[in-house]
C-alpha atoms as a PDB file:
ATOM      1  CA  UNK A   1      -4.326  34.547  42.091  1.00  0.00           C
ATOM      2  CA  UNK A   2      -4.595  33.154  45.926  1.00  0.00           C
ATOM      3  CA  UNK A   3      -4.923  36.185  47.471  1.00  0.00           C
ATOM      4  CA  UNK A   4      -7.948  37.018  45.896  1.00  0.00           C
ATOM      5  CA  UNK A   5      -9.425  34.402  46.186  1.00  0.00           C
ATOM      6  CA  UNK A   6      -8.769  34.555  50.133  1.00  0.00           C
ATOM      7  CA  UNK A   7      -9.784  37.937  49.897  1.00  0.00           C
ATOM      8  CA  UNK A   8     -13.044  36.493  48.195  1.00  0.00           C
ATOM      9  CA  UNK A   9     -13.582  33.729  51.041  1.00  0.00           C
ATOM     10  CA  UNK A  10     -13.119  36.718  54.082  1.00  0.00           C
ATOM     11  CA  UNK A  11     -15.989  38.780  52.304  1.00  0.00           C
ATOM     12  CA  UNK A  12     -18.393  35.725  52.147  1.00  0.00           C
ATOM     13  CA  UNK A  13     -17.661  35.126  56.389  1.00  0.00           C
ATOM     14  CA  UNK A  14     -21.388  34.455  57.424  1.00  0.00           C
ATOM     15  CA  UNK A  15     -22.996  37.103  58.879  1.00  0.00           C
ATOM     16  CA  UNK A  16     -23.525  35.155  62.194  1.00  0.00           C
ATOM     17  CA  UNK A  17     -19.747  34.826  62.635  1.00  0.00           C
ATOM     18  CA  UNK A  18     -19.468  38.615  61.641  1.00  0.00           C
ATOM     19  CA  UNK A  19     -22.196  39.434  64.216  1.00  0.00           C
ATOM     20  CA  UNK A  20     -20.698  37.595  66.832  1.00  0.00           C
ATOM     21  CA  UNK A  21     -17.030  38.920  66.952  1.00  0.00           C
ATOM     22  CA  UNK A  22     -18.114  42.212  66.682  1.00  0.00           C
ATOM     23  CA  UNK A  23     -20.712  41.866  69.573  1.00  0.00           C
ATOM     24  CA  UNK A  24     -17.099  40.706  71.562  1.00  0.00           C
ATOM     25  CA  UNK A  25     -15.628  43.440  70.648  1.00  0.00           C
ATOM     26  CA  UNK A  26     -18.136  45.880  71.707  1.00  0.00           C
ATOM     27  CA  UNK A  27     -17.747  44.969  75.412  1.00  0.00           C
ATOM     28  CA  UNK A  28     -13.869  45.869  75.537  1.00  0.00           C
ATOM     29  CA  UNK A  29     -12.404  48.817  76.153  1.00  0.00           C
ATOM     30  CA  UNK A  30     -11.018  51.328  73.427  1.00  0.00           C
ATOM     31  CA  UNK A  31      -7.393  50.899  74.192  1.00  0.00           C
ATOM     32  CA  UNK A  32      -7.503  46.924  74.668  1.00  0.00           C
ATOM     33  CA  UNK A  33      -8.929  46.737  70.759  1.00  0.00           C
ATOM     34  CA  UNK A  34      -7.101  44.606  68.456  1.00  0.00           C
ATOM     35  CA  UNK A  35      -6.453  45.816  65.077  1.00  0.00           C
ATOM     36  CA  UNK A  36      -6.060  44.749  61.281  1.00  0.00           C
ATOM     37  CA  UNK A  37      -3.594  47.666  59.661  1.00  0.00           C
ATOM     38  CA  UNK A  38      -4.022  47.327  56.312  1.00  0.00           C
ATOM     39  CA  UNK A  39      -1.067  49.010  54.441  1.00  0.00           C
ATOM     40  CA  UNK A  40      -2.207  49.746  51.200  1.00  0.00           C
ATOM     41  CA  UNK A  41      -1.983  51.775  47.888  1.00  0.00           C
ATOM     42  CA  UNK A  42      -3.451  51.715  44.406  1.00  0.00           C
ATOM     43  CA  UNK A  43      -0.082  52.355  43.276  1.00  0.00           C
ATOM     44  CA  UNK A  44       2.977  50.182  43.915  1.00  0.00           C
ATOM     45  CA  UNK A  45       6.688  50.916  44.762  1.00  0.00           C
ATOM     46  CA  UNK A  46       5.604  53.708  47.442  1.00  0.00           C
ATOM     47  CA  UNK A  47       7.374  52.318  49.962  1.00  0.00           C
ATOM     48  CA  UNK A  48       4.200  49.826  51.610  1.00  0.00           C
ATOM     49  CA  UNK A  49       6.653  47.240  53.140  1.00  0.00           C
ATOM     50  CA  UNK A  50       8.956  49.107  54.218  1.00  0.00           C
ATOM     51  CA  UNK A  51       6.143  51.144  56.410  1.00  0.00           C
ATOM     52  CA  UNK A  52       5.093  47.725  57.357  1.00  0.00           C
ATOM     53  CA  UNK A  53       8.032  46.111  58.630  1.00  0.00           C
ATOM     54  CA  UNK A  54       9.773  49.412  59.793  1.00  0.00           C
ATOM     55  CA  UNK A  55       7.059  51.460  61.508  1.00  0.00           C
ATOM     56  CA  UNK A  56       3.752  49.498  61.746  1.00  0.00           C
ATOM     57  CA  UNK A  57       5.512  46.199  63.091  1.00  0.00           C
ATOM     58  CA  UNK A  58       7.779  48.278  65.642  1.00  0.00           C
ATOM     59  CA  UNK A  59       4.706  49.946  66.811  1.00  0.00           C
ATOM     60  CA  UNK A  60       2.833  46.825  67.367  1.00  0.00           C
ATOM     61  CA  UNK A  61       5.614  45.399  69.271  1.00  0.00           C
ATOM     62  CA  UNK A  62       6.171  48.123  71.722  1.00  0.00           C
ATOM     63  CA  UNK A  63       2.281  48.172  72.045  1.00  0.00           C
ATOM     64  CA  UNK A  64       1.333  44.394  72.730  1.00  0.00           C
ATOM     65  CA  UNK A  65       5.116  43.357  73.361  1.00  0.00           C
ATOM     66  CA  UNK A  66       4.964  40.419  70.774  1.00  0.00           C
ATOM     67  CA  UNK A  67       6.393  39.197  67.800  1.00  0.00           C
ATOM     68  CA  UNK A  68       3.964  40.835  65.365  1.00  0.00           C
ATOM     69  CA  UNK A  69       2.545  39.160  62.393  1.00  0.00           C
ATOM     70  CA  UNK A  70       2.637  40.509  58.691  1.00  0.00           C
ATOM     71  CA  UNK A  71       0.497  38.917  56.286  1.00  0.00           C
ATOM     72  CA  UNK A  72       2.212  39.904  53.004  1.00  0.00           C
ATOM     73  CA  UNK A  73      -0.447  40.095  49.689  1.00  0.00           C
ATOM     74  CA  UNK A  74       2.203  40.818  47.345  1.00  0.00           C
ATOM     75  CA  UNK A  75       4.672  38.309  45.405  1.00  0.00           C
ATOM     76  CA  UNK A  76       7.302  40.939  45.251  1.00  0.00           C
ATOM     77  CA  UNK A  77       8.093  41.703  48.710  1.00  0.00           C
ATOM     78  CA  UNK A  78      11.124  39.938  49.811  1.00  0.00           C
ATOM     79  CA  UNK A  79      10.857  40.437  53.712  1.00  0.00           C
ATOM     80  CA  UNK A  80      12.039  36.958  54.254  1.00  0.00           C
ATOM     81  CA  UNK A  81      15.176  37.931  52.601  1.00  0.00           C
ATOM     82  CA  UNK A  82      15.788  41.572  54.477  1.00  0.00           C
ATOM     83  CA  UNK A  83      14.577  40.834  57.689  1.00  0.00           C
ATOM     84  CA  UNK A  84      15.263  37.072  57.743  1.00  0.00           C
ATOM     85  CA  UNK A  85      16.784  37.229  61.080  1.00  0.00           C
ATOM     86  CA  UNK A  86      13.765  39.940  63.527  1.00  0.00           C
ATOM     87  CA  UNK A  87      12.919  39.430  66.417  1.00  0.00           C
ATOM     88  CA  UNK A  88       9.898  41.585  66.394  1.00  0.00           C
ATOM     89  CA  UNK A  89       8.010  40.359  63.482  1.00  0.00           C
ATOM     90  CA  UNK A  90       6.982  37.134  61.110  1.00  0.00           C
ATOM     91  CA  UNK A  91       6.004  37.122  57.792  1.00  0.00           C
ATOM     92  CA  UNK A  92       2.740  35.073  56.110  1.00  0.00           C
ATOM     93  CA  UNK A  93       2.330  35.010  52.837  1.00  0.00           C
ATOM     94  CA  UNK A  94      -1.362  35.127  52.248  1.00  0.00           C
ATOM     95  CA  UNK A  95      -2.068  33.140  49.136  1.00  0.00           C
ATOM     96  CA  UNK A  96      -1.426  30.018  50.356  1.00  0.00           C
ATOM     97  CA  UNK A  97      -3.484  27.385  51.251  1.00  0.00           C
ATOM     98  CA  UNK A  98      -3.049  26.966  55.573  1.00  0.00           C
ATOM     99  CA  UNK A  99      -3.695  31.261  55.414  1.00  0.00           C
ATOM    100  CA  UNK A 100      -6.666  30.369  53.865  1.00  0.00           C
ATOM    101  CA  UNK A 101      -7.317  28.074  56.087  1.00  0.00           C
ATOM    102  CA  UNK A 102      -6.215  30.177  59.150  1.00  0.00           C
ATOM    103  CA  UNK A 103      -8.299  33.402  57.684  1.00  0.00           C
ATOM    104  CA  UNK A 104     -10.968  33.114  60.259  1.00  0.00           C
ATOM    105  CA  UNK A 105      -8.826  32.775  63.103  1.00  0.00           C
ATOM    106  CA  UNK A 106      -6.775  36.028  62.021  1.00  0.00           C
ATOM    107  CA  UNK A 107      -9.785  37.732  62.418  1.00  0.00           C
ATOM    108  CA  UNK A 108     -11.450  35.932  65.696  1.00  0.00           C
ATOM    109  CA  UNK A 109      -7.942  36.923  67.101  1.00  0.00           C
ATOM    110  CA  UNK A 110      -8.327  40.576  66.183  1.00  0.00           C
ATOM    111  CA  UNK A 111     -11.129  41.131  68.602  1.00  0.00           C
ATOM    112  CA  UNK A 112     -11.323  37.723  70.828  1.00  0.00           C
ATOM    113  CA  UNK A 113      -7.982  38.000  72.167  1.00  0.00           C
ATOM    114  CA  UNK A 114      -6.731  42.197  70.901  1.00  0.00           C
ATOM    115  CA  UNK A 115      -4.543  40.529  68.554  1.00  0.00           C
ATOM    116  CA  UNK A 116      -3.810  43.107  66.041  1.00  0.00           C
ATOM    117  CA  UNK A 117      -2.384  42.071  62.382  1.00  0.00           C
ATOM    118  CA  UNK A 118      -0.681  43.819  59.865  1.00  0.00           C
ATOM    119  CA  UNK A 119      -1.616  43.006  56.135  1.00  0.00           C
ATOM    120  CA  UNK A 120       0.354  44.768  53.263  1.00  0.00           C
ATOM    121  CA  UNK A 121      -1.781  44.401  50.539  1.00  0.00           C
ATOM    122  CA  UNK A 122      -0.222  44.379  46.733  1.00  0.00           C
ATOM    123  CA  UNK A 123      -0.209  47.544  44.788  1.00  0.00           C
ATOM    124  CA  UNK A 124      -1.717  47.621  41.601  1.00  0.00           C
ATOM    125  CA  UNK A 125      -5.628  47.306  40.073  1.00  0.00           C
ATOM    126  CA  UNK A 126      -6.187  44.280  42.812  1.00  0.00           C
ATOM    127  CA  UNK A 127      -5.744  46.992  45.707  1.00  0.00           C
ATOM    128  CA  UNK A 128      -9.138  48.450  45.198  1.00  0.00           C
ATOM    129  CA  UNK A 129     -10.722  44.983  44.747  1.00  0.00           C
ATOM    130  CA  UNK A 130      -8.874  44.049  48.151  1.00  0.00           C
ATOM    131  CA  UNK A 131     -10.427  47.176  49.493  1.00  0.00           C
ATOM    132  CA  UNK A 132     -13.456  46.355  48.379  1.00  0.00           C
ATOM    133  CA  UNK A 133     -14.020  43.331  49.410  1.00  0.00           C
ATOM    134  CA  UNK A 134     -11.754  44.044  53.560  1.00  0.00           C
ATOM    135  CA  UNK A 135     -14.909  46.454  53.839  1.00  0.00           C
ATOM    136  CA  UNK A 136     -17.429  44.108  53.196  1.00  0.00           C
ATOM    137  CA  UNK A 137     -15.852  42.203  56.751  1.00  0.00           C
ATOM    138  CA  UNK A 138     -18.221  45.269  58.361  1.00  0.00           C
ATOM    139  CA  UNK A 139     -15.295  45.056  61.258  1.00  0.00           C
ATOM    140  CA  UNK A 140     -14.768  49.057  60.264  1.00  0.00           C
ATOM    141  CA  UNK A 141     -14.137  49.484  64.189  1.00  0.00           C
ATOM    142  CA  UNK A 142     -11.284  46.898  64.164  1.00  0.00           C
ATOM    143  CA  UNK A 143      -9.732  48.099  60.891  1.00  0.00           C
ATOM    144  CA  UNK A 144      -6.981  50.897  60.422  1.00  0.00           C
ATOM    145  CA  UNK A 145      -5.996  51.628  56.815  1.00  0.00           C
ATOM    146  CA  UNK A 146      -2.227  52.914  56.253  1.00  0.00           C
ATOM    147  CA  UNK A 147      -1.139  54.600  53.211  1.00  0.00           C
ATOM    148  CA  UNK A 148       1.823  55.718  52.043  1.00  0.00           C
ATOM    149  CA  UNK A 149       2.165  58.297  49.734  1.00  0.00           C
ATOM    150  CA  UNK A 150       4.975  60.427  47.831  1.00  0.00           C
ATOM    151  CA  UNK A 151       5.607  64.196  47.828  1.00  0.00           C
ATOM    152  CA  UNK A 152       5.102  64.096  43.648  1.00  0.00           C
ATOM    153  CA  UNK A 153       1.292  65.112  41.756  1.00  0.00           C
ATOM    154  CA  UNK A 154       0.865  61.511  40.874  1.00  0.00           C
ATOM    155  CA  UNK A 155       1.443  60.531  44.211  1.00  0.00           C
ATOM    156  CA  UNK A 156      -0.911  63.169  45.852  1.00  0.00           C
ATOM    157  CA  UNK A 157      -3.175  61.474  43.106  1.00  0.00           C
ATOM    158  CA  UNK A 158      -2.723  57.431  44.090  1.00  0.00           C
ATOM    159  CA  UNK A 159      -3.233  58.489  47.648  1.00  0.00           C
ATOM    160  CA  UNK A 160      -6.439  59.947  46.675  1.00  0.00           C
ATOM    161  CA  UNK A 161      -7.230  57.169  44.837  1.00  0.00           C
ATOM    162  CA  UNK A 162      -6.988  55.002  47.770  1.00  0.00           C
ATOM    163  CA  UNK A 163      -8.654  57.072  50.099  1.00  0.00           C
ATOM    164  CA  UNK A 164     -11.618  57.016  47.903  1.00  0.00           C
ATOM    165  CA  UNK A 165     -11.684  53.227  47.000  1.00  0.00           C
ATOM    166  CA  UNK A 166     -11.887  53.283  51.054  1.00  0.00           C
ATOM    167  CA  UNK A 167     -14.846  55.974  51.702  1.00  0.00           C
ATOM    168  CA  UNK A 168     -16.598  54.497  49.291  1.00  0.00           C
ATOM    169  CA  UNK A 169     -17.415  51.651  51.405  1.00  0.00           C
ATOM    170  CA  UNK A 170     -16.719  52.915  55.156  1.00  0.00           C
ATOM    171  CA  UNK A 171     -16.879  56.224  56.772  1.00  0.00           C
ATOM    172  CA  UNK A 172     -15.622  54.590  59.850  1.00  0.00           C
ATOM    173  CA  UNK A 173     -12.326  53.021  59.619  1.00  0.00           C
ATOM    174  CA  UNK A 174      -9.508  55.067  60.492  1.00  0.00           C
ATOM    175  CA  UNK A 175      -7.115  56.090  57.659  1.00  0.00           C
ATOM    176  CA  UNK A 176      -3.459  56.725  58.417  1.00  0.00           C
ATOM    177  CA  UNK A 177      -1.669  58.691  55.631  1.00  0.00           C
ATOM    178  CA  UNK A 178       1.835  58.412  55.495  1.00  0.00           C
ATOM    179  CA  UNK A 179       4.109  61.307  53.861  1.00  0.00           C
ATOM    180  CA  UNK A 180       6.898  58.605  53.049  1.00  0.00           C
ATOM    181  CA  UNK A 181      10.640  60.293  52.470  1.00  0.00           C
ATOM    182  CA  UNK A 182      10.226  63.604  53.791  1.00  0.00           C
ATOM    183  CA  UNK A 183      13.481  65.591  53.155  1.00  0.00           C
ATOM    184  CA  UNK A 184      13.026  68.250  56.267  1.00  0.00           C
ATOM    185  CA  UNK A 185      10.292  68.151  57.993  1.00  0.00           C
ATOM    186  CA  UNK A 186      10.447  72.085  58.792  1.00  0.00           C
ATOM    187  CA  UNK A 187       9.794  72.257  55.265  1.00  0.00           C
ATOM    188  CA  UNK A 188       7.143  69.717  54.560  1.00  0.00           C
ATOM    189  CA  UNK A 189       4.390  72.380  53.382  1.00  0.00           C
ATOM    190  CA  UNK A 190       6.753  73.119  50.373  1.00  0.00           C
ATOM    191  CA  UNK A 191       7.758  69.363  50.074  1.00  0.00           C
ATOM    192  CA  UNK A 192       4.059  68.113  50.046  1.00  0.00           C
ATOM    193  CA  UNK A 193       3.018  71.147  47.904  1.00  0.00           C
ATOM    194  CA  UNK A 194       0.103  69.530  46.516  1.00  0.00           C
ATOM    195  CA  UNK A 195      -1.215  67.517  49.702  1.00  0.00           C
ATOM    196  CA  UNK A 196      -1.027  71.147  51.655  1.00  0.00           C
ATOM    197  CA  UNK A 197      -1.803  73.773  48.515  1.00  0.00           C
ATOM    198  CA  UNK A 198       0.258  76.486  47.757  1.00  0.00           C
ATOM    199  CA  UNK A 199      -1.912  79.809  47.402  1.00  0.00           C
ATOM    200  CA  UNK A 200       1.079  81.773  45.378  1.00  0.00           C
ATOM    201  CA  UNK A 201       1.446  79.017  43.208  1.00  0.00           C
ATOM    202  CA  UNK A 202      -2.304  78.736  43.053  1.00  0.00           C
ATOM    203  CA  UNK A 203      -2.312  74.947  43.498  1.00  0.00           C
ATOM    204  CA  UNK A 204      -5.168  73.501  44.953  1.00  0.00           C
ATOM    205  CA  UNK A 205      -4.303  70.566  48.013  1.00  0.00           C
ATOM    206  CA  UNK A 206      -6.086  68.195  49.449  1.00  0.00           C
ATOM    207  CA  UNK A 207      -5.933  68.813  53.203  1.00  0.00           C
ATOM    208  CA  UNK A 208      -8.798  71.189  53.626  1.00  0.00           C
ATOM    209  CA  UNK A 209     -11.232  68.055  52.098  1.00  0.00           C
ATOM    210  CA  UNK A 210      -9.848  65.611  54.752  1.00  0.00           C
ATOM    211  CA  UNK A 211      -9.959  68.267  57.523  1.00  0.00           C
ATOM    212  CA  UNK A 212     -13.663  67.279  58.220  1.00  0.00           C
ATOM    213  CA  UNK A 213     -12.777  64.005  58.891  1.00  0.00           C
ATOM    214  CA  UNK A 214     -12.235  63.011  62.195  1.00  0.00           C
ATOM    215  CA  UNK A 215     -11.082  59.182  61.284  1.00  0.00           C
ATOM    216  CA  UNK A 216      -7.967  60.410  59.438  1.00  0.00           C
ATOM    217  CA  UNK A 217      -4.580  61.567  60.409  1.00  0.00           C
ATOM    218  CA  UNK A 218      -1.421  62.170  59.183  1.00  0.00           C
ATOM    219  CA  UNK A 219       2.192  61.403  59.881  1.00  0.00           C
ATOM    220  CA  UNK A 220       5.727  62.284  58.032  1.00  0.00           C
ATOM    221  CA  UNK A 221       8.264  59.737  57.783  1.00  0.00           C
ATOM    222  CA  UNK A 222      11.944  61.016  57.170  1.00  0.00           C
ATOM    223  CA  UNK A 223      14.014  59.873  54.446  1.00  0.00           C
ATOM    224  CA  UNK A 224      16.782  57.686  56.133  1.00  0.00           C
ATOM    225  CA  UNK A 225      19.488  55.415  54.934  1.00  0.00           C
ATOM    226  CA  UNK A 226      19.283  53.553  58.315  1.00  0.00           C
ATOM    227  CA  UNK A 227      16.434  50.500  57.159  1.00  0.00           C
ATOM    228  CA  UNK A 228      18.630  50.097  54.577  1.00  0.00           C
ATOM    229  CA  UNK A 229      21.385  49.732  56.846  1.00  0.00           C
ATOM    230  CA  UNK A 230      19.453  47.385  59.129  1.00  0.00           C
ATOM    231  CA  UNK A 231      18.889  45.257  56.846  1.00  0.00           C
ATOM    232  CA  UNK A 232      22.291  43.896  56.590  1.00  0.00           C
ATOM    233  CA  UNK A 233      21.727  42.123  59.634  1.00  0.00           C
ATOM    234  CA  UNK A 234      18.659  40.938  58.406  1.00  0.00           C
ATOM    235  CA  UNK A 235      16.760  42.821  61.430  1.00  0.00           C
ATOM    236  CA  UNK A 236      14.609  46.273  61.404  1.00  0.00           C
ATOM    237  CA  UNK A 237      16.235  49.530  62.299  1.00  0.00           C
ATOM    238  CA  UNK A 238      14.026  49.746  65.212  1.00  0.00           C
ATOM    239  CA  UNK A 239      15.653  46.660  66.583  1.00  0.00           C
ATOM    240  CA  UNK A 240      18.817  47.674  66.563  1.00  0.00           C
ATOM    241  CA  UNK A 241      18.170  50.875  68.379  1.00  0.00           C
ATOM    242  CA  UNK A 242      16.931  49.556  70.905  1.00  0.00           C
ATOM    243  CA  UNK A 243      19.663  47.290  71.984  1.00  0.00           C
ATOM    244  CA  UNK A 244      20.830  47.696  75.638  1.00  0.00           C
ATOM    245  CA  UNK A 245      24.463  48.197  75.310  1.00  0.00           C
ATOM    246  CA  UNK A 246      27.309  50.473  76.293  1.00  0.00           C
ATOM    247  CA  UNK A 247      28.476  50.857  72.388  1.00  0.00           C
ATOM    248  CA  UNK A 248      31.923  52.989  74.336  1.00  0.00           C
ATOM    249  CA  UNK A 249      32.816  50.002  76.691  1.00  0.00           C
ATOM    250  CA  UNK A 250      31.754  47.427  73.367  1.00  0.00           C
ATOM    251  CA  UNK A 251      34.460  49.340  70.742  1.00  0.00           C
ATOM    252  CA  UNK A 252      36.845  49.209  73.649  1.00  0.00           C
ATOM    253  CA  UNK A 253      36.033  45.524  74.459  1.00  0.00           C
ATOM    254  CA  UNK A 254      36.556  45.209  70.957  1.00  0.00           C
ATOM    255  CA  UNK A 255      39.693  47.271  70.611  1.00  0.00           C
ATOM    256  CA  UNK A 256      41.351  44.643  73.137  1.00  0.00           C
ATOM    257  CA  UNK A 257      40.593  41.599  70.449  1.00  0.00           C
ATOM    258  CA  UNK A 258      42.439  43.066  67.486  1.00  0.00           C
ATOM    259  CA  UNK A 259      42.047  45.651  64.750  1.00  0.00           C
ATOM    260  CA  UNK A 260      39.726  43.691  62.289  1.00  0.00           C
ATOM    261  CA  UNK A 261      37.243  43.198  65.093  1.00  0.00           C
ATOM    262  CA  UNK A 262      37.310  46.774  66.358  1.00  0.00           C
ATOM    263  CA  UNK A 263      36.844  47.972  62.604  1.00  0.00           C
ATOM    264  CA  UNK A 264      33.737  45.607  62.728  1.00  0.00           C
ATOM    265  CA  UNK A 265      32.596  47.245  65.870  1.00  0.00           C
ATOM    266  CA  UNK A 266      33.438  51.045  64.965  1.00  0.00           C
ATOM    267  CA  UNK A 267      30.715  49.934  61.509  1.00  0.00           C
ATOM    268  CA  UNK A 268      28.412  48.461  63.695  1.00  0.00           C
ATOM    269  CA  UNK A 269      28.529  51.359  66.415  1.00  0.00           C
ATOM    270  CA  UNK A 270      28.191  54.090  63.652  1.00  0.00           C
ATOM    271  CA  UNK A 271      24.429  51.793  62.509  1.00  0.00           C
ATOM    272  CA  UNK A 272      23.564  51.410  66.146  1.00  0.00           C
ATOM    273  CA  UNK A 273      23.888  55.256  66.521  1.00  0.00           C
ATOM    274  CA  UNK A 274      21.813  56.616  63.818  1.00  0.00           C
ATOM    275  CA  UNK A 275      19.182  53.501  64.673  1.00  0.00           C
ATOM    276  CA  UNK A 276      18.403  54.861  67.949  1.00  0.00           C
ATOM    277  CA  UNK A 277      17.993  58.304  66.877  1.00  0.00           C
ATOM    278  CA  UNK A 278      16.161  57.766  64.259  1.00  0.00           C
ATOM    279  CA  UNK A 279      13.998  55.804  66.773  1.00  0.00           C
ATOM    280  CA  UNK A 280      14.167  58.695  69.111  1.00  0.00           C
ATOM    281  CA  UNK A 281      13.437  61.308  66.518  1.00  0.00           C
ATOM    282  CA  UNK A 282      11.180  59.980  64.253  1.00  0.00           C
ATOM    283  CA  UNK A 283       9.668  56.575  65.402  1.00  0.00           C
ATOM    284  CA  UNK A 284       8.854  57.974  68.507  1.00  0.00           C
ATOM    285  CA  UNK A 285       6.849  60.684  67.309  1.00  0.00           C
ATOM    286  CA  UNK A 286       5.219  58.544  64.730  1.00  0.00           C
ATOM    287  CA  UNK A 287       4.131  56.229  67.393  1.00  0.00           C
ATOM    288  CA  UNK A 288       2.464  59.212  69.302  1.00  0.00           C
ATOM    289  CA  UNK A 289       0.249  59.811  66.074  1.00  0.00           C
ATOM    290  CA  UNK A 290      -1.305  56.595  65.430  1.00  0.00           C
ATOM    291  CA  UNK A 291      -2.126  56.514  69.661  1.00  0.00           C
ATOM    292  CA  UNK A 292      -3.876  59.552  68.801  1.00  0.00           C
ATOM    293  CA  UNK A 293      -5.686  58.325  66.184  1.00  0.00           C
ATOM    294  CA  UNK A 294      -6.591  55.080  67.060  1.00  0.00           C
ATOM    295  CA  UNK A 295      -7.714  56.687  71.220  1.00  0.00           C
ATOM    296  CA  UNK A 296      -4.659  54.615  72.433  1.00  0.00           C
ATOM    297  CA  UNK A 297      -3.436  56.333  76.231  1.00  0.00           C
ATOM    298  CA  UNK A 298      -0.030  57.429  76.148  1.00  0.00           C
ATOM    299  CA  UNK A 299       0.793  57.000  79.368  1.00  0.00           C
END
């Protein structure tokens, strides 16, 4: 398979090469960093791309104002189908030959010039191998892992998984765990029962092991309808929130033309609507977490 064998050719850089971004990046400041966010899971179907293209590319874009790049390490993503038509973000496919080629400069980027990168790696036994072998780059300061996770056991479990196949090779990149399709977040301790523990219940969670560690942090994502929705303009939701325009004075604009064009505009007003606040009420708040725990100002 391609990807692993770029994987393979990243983790045998030379150490002079390794030695000599990192020496770059020591000299800039913490909030001028570029980053690789690596958006990964042992298990697959947990919702990797769409965190990818919906949070971690919107994020990117407000931060460096950009088109962001996602390198995609999995065959079944489809982004050039769904999102065919961002603004915000392009989409490399990482097993072929000019990535390979281009695998160096991805990284020189990431702390020459504080490009930062998104790579959604493929779910599955070649995610710990992937792991394995990103962690070998010893660019832990330049590297922000992102998984998603479910409210269910097994996914408390794959989560776990991941986190492990991480710390097992670096104590220093941060981890960003994603609680994917929260229902309510005023109830996410009985949601994420067996991430937070439940005492009555006597089940055991996982947060008081990943207290101690200062690298990690954790974000909820609500479950919305409104990517979907997005995506039928090929664009991500975030997009279409934030476009400047009077949506009243647009239906009534509309309204003038004739009735199958207003009907087109009431549709697209109702998607605008819940786009921008979801933006306001979710992706806003996400965007606050990973600041905090990547050291990014928020001013």
């Amino acid at each position: 398979m391609q990807i692993k064998m770029l994987i393979k050719k990243l983790s045998t850089k030379s150490s002079k090469f390794i030695k000599k971004i990192k020496n770059q990046g020591e000299k800039m400041q913490e909030d001028k960093k570029g980053y690789l966010y690596v958006v990964a899971n042992t298990k697959g179907g947990v919702g990797k791309s769409t965190i990818a293209s919906q949070v971690m590319a919107p994020y990117l874009n407000v931060k460096h104002g950009e088109k962001v790049v996602i390198t995609s390490a999995d065959d079944n993503n489809k982004y050039d189908e769904s999102l065919s038509e961002s603004d915000i973000l392009e989409v490399k496919t990482y097993g072929l030959t000019d990535g390979i080629d281009n695998a160096e400069d991805l990284l020189y980027d990431v702390v020459q010039d504080n490009k930062s990168y998104i790579l959604d790696v493929e779910g599955g036994n070649g995610s710990a191998e992937a792991i394995k072998s990103i962690c070998s780059l010893e660019l832990d300061d330049h590297i922000v892992f992102v998984i998603p996770f479910f409210s269910d056991k097994s996914g408390i479990k794959n989560m776990k998984d991941t986190m492990k196949a991480i710390r097992e090779h670096t104590e220093e990149s941060k981890i960003l765990l994603v609680a994917n399709k929260v229902q309510n977040i005023n109830n996410i301790e009985n949601e994420f029962l067996y991430f937070y523990g439940d005492e009555d219940l006597e089940i055991k969670g996982i947060l008081p092991e990943l207290e101690a560690d200062k690298n990690i942090a954790l974000t909820p994502i609500l479950s919305t309808n409104v990517f979907d929705l997005a995506s039928e303009s090929s664009k991500t939701a975030f997009e279409i929130g934030e476009w400047k325009v009077d949506i009243d004075q647009y239906l009534k604009d509309q309204m003038a033309v004739s009735k199958e064009d207003y009907k087109k505009a009431k549709a697209f007003a109702k998607i605008f609507n819940q786009c921008k606040q979801y933006n306001q009420d979710v992706l806003a708040e996400v965007f606050k977490d990973i600041d905090k725990l990547i050291g990014f100002s928020n001013d």
